[in-house]
Protein backbone atom coordinates (compact mmCIF):
# COMPACT_ATOMS: atom_id res chain seq x y z
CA UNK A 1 -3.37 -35.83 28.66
CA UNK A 2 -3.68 -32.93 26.58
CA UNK A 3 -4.41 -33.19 23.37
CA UNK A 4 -1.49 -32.05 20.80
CA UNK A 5 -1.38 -28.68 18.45
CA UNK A 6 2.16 -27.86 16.43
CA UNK A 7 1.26 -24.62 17.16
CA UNK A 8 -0.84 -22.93 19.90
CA UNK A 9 -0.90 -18.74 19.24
CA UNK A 10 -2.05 -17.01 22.41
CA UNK A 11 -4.26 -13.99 21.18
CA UNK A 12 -6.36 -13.10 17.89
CA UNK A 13 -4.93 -10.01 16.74
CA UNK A 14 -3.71 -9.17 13.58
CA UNK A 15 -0.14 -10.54 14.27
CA UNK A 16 -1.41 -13.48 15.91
CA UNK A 17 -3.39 -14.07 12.48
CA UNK A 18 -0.65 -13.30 10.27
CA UNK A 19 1.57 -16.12 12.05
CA UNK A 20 -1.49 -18.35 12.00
CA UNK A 21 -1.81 -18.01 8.10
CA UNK A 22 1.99 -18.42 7.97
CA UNK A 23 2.32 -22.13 9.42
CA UNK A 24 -0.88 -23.14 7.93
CA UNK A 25 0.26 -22.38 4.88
CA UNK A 26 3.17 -24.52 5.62
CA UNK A 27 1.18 -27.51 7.18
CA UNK A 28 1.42 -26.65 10.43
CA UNK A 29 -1.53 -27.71 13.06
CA UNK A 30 -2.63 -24.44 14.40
CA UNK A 31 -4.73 -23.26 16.92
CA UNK A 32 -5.66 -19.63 17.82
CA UNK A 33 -7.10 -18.98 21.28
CA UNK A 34 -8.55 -15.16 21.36
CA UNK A 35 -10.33 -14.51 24.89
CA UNK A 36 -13.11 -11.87 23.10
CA UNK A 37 -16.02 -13.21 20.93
CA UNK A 38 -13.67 -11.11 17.86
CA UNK A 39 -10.44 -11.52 16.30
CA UNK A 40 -8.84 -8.53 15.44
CA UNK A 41 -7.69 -7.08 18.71
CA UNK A 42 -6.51 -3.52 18.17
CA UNK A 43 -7.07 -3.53 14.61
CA UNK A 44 -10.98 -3.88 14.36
CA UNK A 45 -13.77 -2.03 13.45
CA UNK A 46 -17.27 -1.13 14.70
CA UNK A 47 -20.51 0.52 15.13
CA UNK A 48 -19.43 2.63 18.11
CA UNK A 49 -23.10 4.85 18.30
CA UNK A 50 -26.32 3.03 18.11
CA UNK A 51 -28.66 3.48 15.01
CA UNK A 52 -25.40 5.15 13.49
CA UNK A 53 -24.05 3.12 10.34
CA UNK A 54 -20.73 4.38 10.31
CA UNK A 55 -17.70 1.55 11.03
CA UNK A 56 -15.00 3.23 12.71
CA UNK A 57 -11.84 1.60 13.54
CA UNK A 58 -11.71 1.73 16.88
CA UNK A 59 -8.27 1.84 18.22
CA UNK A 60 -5.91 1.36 15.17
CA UNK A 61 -6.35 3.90 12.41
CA UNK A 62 -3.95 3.84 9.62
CA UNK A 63 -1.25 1.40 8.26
CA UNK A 64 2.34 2.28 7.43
CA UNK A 65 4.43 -0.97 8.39
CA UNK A 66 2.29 -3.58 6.58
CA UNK A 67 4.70 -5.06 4.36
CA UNK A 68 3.00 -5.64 0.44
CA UNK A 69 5.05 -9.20 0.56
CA UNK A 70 3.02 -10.43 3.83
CA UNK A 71 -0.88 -9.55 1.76
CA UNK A 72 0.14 -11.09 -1.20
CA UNK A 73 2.22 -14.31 0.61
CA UNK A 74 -1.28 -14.86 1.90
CA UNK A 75 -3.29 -13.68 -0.46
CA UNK A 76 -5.96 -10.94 1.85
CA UNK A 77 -7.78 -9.30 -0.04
CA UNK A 78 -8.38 -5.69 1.19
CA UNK A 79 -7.15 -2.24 -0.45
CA UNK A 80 -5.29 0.38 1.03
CA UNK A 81 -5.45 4.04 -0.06
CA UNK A 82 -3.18 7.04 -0.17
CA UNK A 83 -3.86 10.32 1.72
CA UNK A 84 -4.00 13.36 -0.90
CA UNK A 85 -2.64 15.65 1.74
CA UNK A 86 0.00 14.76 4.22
CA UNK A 87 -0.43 16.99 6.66
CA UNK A 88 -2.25 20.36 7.90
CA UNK A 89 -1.09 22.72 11.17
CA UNK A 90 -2.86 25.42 11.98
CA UNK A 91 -0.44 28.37 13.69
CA UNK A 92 -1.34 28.04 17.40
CA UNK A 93 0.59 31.88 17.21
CA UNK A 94 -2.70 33.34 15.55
CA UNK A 95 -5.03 30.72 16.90
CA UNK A 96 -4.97 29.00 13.46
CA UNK A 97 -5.98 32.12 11.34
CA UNK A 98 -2.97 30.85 8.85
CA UNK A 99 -1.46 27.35 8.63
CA UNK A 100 1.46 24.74 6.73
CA UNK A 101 -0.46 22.76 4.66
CA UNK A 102 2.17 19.81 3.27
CA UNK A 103 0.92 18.19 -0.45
CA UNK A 104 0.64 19.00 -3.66
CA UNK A 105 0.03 22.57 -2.45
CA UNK A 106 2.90 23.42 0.50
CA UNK A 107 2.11 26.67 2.66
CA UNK A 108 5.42 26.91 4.64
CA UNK A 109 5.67 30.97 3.87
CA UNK A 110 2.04 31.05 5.06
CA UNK A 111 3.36 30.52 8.66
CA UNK A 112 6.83 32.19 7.48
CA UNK A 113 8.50 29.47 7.19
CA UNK A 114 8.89 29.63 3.44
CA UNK A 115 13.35 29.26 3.66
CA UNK A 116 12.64 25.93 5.67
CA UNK A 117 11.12 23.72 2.54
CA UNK A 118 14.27 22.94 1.14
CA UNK A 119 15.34 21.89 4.58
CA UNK A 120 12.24 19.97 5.43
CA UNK A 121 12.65 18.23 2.01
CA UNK A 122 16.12 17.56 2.60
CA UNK A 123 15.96 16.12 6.01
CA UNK A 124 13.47 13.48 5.10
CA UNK A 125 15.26 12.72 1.90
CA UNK A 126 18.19 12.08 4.26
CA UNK A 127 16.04 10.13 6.13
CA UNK A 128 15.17 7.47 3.04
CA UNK A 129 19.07 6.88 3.11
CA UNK A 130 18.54 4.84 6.75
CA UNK A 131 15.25 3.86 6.15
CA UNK A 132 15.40 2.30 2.56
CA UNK A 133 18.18 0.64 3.91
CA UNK A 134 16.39 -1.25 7.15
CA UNK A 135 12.46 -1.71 5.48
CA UNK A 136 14.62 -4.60 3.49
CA UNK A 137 15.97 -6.51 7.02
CA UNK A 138 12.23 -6.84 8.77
CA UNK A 139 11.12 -9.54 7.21
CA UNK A 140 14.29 -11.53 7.80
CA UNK A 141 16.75 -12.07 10.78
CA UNK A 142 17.88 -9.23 12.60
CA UNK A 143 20.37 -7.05 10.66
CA UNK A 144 23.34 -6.03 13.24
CA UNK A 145 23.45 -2.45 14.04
CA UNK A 146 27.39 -2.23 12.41
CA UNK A 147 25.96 -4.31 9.11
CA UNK A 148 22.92 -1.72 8.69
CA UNK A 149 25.30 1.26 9.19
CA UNK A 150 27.73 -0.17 6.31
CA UNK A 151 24.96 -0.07 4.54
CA UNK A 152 23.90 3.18 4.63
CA UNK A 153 27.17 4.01 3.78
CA UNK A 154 27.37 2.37 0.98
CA UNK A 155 25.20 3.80 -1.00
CA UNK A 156 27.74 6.83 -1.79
CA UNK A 157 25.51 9.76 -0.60
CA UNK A 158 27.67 11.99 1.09
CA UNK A 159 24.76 12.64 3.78
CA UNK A 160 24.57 9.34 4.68
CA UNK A 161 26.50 9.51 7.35
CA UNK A 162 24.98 12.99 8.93
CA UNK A 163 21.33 11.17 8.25
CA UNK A 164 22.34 8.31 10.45
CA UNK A 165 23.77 10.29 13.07
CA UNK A 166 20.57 12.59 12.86
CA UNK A 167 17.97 9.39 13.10
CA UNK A 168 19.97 7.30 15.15
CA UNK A 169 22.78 8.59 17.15
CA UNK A 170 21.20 11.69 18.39
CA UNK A 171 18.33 12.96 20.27
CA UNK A 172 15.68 13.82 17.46
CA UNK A 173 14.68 17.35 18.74
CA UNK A 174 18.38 18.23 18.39
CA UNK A 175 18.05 16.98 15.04
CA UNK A 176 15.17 18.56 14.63
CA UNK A 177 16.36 21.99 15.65
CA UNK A 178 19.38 21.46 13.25
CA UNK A 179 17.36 20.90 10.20
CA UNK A 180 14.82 23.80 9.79
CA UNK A 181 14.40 27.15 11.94
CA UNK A 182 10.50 27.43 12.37
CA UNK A 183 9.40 25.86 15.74
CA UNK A 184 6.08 24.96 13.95
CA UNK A 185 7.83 23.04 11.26
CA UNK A 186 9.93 21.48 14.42
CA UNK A 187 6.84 20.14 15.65
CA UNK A 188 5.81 18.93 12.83
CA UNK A 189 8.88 16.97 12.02
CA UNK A 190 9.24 15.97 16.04
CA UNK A 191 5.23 14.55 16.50
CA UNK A 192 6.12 11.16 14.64
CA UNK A 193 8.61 10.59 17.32
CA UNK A 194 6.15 10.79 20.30
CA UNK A 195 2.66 9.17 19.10
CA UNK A 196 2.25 6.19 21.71
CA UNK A 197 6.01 7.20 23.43
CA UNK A 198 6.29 9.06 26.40
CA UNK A 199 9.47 10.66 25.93
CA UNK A 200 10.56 14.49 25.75
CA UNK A 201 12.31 15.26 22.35
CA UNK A 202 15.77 15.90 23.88
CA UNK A 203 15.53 12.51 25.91
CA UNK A 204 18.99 11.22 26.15
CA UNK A 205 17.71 7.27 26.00
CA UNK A 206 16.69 7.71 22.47
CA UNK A 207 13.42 6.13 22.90
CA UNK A 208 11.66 8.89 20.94
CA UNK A 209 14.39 8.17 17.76
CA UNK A 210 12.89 4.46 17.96
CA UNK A 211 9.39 5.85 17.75
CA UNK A 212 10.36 8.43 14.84
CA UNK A 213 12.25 5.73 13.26
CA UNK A 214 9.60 3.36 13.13
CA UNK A 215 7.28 6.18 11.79
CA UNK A 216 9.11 6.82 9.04
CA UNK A 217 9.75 2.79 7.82
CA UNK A 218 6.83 1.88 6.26
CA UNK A 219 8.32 0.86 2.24
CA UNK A 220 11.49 2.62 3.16
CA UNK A 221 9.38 6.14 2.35
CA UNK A 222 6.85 6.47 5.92
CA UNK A 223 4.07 6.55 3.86
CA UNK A 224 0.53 6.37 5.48
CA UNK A 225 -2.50 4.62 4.08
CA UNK A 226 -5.64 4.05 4.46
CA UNK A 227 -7.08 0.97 5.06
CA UNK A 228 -10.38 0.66 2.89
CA UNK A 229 -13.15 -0.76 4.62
CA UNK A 230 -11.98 0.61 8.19
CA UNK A 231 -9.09 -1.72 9.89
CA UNK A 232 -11.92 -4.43 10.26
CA UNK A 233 -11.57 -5.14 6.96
CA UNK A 234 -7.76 -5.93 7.35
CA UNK A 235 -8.11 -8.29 9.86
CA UNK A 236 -11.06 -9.57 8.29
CA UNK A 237 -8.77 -10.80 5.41
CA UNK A 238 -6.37 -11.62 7.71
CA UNK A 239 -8.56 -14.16 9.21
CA UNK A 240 -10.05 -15.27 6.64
CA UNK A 241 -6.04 -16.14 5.04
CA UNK A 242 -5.67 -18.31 7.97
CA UNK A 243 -8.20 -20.26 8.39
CA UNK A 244 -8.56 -20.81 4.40
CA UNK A 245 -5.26 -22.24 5.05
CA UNK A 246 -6.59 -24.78 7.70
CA UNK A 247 -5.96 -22.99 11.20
CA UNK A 248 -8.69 -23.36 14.02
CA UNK A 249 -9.73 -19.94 15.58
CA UNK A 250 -11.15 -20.14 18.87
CA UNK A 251 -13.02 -17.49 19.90
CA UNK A 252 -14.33 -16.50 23.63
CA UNK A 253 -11.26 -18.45 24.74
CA UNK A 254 -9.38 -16.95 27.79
CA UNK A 255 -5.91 -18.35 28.61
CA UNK A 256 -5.37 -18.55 32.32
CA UNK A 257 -2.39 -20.44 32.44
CA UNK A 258 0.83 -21.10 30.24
CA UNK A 259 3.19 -23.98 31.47
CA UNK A 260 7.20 -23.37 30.19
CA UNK A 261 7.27 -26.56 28.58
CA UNK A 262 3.79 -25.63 26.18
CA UNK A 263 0.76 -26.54 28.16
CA UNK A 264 -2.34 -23.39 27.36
CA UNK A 265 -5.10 -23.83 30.08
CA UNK A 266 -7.83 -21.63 28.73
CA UNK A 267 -11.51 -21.18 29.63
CA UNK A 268 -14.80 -21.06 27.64
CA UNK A 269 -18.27 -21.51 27.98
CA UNK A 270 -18.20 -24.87 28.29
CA UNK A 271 -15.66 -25.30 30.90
CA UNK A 272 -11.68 -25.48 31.42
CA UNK A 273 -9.26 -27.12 28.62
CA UNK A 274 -5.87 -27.88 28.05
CA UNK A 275 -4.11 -27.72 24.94
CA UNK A 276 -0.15 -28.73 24.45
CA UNK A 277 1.35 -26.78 21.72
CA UNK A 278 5.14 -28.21 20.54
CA UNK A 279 5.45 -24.08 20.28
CA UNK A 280 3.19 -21.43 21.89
CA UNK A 281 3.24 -17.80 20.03
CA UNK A 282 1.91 -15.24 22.60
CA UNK A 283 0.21 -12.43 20.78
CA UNK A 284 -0.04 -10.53 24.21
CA UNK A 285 1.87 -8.18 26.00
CA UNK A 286 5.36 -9.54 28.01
CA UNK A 287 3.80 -8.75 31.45
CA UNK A 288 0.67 -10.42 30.68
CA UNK A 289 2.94 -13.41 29.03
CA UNK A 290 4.62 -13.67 32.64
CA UNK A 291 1.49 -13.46 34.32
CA UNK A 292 0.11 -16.53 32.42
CA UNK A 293 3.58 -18.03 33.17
CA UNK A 294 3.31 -17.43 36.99
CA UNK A 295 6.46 -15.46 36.52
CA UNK A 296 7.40 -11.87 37.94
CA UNK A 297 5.94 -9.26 35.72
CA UNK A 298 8.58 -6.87 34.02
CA UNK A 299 8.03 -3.16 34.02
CA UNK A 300 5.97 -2.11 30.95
CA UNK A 301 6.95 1.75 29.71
CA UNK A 302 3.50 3.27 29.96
CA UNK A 303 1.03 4.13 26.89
CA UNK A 304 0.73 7.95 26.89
CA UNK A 305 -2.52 9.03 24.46
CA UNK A 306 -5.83 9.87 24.05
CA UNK A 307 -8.19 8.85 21.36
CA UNK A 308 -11.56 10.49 20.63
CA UNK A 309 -13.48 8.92 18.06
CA UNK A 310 -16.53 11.84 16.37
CA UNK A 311 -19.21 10.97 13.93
CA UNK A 312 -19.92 14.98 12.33
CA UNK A 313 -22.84 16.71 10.33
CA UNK A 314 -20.20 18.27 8.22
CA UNK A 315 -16.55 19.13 8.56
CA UNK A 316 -15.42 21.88 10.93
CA UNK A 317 -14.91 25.64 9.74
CA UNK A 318 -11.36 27.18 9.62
CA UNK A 319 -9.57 30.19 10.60
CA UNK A 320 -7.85 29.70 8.34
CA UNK A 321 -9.08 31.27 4.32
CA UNK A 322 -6.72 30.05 2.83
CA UNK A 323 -7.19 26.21 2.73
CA UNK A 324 -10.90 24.35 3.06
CA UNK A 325 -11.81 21.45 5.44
CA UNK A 326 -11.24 18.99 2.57
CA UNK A 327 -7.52 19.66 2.42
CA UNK A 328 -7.03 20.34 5.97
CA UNK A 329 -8.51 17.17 7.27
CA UNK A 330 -7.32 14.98 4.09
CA UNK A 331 -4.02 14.02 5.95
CA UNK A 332 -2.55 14.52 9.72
CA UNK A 333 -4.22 17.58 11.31
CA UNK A 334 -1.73 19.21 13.65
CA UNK A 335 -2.61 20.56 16.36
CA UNK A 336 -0.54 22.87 19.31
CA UNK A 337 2.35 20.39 18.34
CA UNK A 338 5.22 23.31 18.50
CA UNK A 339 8.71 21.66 19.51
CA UNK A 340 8.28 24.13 22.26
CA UNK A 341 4.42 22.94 22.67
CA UNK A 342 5.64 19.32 22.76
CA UNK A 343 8.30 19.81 25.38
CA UNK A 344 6.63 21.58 27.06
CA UNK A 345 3.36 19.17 27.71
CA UNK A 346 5.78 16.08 28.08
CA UNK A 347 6.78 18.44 31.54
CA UNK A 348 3.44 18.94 32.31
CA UNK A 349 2.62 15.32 32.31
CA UNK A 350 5.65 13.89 33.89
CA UNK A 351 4.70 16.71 36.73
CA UNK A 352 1.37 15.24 37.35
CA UNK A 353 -0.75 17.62 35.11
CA UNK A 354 -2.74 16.91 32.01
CA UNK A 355 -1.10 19.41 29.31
CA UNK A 356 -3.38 22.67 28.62
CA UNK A 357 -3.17 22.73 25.02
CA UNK A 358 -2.92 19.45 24.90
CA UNK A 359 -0.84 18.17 21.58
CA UNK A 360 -3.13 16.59 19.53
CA UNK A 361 -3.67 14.94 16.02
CA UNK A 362 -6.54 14.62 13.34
CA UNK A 363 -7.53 11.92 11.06
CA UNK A 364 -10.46 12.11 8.89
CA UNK A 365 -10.83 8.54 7.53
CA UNK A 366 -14.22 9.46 5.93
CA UNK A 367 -12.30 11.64 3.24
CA UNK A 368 -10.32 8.85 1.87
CA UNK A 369 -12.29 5.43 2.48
CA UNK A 370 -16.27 7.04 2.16
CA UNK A 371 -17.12 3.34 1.84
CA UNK A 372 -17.05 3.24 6.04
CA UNK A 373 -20.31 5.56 6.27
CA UNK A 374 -23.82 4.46 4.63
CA UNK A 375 -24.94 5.93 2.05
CA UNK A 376 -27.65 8.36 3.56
CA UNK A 377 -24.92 9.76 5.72
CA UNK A 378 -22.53 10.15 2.52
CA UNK A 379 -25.16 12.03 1.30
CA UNK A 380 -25.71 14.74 4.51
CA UNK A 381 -21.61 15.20 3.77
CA UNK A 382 -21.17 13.43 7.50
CA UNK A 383 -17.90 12.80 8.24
CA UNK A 384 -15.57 10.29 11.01
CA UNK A 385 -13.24 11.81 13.27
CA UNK A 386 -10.57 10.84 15.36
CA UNK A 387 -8.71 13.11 17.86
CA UNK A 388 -4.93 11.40 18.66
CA UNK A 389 -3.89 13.23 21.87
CA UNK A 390 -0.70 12.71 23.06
CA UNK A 391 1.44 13.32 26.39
CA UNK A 392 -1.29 11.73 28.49
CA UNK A 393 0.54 8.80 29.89
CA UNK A 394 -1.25 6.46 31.60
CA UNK A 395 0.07 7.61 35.77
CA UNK A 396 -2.16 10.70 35.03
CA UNK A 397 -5.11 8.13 35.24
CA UNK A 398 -4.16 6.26 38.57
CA UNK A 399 -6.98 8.19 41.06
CA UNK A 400 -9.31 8.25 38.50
CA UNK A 401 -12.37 5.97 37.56
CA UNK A 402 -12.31 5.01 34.06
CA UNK A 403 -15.67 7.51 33.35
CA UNK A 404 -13.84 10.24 35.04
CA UNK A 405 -10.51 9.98 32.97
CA UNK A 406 -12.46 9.84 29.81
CA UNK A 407 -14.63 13.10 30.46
CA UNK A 408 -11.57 14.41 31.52
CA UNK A 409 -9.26 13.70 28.93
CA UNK A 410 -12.05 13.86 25.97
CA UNK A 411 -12.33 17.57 27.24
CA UNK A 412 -8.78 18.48 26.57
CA UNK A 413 -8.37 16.63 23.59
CA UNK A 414 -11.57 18.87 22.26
CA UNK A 415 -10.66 21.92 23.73
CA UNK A 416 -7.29 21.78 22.06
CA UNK A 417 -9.18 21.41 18.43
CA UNK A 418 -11.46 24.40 19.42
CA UNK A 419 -8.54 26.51 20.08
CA UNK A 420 -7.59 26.62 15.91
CA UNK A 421 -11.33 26.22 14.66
CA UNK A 422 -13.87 29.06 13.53
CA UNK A 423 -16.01 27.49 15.46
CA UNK A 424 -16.83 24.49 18.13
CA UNK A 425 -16.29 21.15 17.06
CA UNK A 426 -19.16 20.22 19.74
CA UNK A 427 -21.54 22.60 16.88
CA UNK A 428 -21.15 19.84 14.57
CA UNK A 429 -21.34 16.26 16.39
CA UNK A 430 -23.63 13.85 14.94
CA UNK A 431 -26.30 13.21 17.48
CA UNK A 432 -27.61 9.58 17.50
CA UNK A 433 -31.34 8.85 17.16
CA UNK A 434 -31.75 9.07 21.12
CA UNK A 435 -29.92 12.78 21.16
CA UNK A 436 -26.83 11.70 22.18
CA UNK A 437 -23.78 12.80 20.69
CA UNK A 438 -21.47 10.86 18.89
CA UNK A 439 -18.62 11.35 20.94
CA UNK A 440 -16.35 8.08 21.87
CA UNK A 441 -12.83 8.28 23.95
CA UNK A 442 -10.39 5.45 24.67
CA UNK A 443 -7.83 5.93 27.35
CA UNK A 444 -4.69 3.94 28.01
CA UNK A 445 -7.27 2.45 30.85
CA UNK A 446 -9.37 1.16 28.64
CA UNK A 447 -7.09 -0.25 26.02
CA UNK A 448 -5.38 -2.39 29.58
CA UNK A 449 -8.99 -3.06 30.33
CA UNK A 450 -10.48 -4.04 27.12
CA UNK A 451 -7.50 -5.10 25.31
CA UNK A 452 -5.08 -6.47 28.08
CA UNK A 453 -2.38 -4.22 26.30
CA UNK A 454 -0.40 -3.64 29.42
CA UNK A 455 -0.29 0.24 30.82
CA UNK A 456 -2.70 1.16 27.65
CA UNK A 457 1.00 1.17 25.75
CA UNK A 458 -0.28 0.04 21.86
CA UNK A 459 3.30 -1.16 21.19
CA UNK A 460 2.99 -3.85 24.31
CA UNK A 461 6.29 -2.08 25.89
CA UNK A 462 8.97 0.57 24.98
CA UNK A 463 9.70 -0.12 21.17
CA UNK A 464 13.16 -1.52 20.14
CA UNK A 465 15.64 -0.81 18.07
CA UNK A 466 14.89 -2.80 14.95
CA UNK A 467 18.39 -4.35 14.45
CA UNK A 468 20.72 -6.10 16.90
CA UNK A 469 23.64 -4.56 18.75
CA UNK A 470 26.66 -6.04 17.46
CA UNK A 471 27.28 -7.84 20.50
CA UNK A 472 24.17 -9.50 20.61
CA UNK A 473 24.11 -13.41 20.82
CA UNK A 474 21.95 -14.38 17.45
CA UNK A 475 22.11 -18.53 18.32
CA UNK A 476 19.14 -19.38 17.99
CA UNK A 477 15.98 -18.88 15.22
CA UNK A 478 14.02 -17.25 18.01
CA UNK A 479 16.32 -14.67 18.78
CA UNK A 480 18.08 -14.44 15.40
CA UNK A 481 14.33 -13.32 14.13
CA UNK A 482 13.63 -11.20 17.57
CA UNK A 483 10.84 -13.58 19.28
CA UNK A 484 12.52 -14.88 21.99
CA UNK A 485 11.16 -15.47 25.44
CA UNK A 486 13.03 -17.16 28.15
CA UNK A 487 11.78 -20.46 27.07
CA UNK A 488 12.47 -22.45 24.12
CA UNK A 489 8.99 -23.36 23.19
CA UNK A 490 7.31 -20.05 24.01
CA UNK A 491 7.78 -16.92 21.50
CA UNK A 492 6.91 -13.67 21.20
CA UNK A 493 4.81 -12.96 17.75
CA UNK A 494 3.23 -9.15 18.69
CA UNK A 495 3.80 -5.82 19.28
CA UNK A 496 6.08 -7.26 21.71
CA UNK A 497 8.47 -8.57 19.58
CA UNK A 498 11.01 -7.34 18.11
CA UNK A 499 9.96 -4.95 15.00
CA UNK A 500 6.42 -5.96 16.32
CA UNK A 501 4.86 -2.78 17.08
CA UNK A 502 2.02 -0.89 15.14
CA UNK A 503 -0.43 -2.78 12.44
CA UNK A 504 1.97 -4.42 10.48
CA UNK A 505 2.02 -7.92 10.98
CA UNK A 506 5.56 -8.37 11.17
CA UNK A 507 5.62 -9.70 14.52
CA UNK A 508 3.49 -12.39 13.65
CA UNK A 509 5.92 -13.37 10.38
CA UNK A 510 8.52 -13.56 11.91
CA UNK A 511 7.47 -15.21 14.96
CA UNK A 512 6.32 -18.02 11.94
CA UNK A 513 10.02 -18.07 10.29
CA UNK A 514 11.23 -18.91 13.47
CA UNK A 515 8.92 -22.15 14.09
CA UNK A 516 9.59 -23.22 10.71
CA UNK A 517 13.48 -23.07 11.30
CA UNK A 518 13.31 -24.65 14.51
């Protein structure tokens, strides 16, 4: 017979851990199967080039949605830090010779753009009316869609309702185009609704407002931090919450079968086991849940990015005279993201073709969080890198080998960077003591492959709204908190779930609040 766990949680990432912590915390029995030899999934870090000590974080990169309740509730102990810039965009128009640099110091009349501040301003304080309003409702049951919109109301702006029909009623590169004139400063607005959605900005299903809208969450404001220490050290704490609180992790664990009624057959070194769990939390993707179920796999909207990790000498030379490396790379580096750019990549890809300039985003973590290189490359002013393409969903990949796709993709994402730089990004690689550069790229491939995130999609599946229709049946604590599956004892607690997608642990909480009121 097999032996008896409250709770068995399928998968050690970071919302798998959060849950863990959670119901240990409460007294729960808890187990934590993860099939690698590392928790963290997604959010981890590592040594990605031999003989070079520099920790990147790997997949995951920076942390918006990571409520400040859930790190003190459990008391992890890591630091996040606060960009100085928020973003930089070169002007593709003059091959990046001027650019919008968005901080303390704003540049908008540098790309002539200088009448759309006010309206750049004014759309995002807008966008604070919806958003203040919802970052309240994750952490509890969902919030009906009618109940949220009162409240937005009610706070007796009189743009409150135009910022809800903007956000949430209508396609955001409408919006977009509504708000400010510059197609630059489109783009810029419009990238937050596309990073890990494959969706043009005019799409009618409103998938890319649920992307945008999630981007723009994080403590009601959107605000992007840093997580000190790489996103290792997040998970690290996260861990180490959990099983201070008493939970078992069990690493090098691989589930292989989940029965409806709680039975977790899983497989390690030393042989097949059964667990029962009165509850089983499944940290992984739905398809892969249904797989483990022996049930017909739902479609999974594909993942649609690039990501090229760089270890550099130095920071890259700009076009631009204006504004230095240090600002430019302090925040989100924009680059050939043009509304009329994006659109016109997202019909490139859906056509078969990888977009040529490929949209693409910077982040230089080294800037902020130092503390992730050693100290001899702190002092050579070496730098991390990570190159977000996007529009490169993961159908663009079926006839290729996974070596293949990388070169391939790698090559656009770098070309694109080249095309607003004084000078080739290649010029200024790290090489690693054997000569080789320091050059990494994940594909949506790999993440399937090394990650079992279905389709390479980082959310686990197209992202929800994160309140209920009004017609929605809210009877039970699994679906009033957004973690139901089709069987009572079985819940959703990651990306999967409901308000589960990016680093934010939410997924996990609630997937916790839910066993405790059952």
């Amino acid at each position: 017979m097999a032996p008896d766990q409250d709770i068995v949680i399928v998968g050690g990432g970071h919302n798998g851990l959060v849950a863990a912590a959670y119901l240990a915390r409460a007294g729960r029995r808890v187990t934590v199967l993860e099939r690698l030899d590392h928790v963290g999934g997604a959010a981890v870090s590592a040594h990605a080039f031999d003989g070079v000590d520099a920790r990147l974080s790997r997949y995951s990169y920076l942390v918006s949605l990571l409520p400040r309740r859930i790190i003190e509730d459990l008391g992890a102990r890591f630091r996040l830090a606060r960009r100085r810039y928020s973003s930089y965009t070169p002007d593709p128009a003059n091959r990046g010779a001027s650019g919008l640099l968005i901080g303390p110091r704003n540049t908008f009349a540098a790309v002539g753009a200088g009448d759309d501040e006010a309206r750049f301003n004014e759309f995002y304080r807008r966008a604070r009316l919806v958003t203040g309003a919802l970052w309240p409702t994750l952490m509890a049951p969902l919030t009906t869609r009618n109940t949220i919109h009162n409240r937005v109301l009610a706070a007796g702006d009189p743009a409150a309702g135009a910022a809800w029909q903007a956000l949430i009623e209508t396609p955001i590169g409408h919006s977009v185009a509504e708000a400010v004139r510059s197609d630059l400063v489109r783009g810029v607005m419009a990238t937050d609704a596309l990073i890990g959605t494959f969706a043009a900005t005019d799409d009618p299903s409103l998938t890319q407002n649920i992307c945008m809208l999630y981007h723009l969450l994080g403590g009601g404001t959107g605000d992007w931090d840093v997580p000190v220490g790489g996103m290792g050290a997040v998970t690290g704490a996260l861990s180490a919450a959990a099983c201070g609180f008493g939970a078992e992790i069990v690493t090098g664990a691989e589930v292989y079968a989940i029965s409806p009624d709680g039975d977790v057959s899983y497989r390690t070194r030393g042989g097949d086991h059964t667990i029962h769990g009165r509850h089983v939390l499944a940290g992984v993707t739905p398809a892969v849940l249904a797989r483990l179920l022996g049930e017909p796999e739902p479609d999974i909207a594909p993942g649609a990015q690039i990501k090229v990790n760089l270890v550099l000498k130095r920071l890259p030379r700009l076009r631009d005279q204006w504004v230095g490396p240090e600002q430019a790379f302090a925040g989100t580096f924009h680059i050939n993201e043009t509304l009329r750019q994006l659109d016109t990549a997202y019909a490139d890809a859906a056509s078969g073709s990888i977009p040529d300039p490929l949209p693409c985003e910077v982040y230089c973590h080294s800037l902020t969080d130092p503390s992730i290189l050693s100290e001899p490359l702190r002092r050579s002013g070496a730098h991390t890198l990570t190159v977000f393409g996007l529009h490169t969903p993961h159908h663009l990949l079926a006839d290729l080998d996974p070596d293949t796709a990388r070169i391939k993709l790698a090559a656009a994402a770098l070309h694109s960077l080249n095309s607003v730089l004084a000078e080739p990004i290649q010029d200024v690689v790290l090489q690693d003591p054997d000569g080789r550069p320091c050059v990494e790229a994940k594909t949506t491939t790999d993440l399937e492959n090394a990650l079992g995130m279905t389709a390479g999609n980082i959310f686990h599946g197209a992202l929800s709204w994160p309140f209920a229709e009004d017609d929605e049946e809210l009877d039970t604590p699994a679906r009033r908190w957004g973690v139901a599956t089709d069987h009572e004892a079985i819940m959703l607690c990651g990306s999967g779930a409901r308000r589960g997608g990016a680093v934010s642990g939410i997924g996990g909480h609630n997937a916790a609040m839910a066993v405790l009121e059952s």
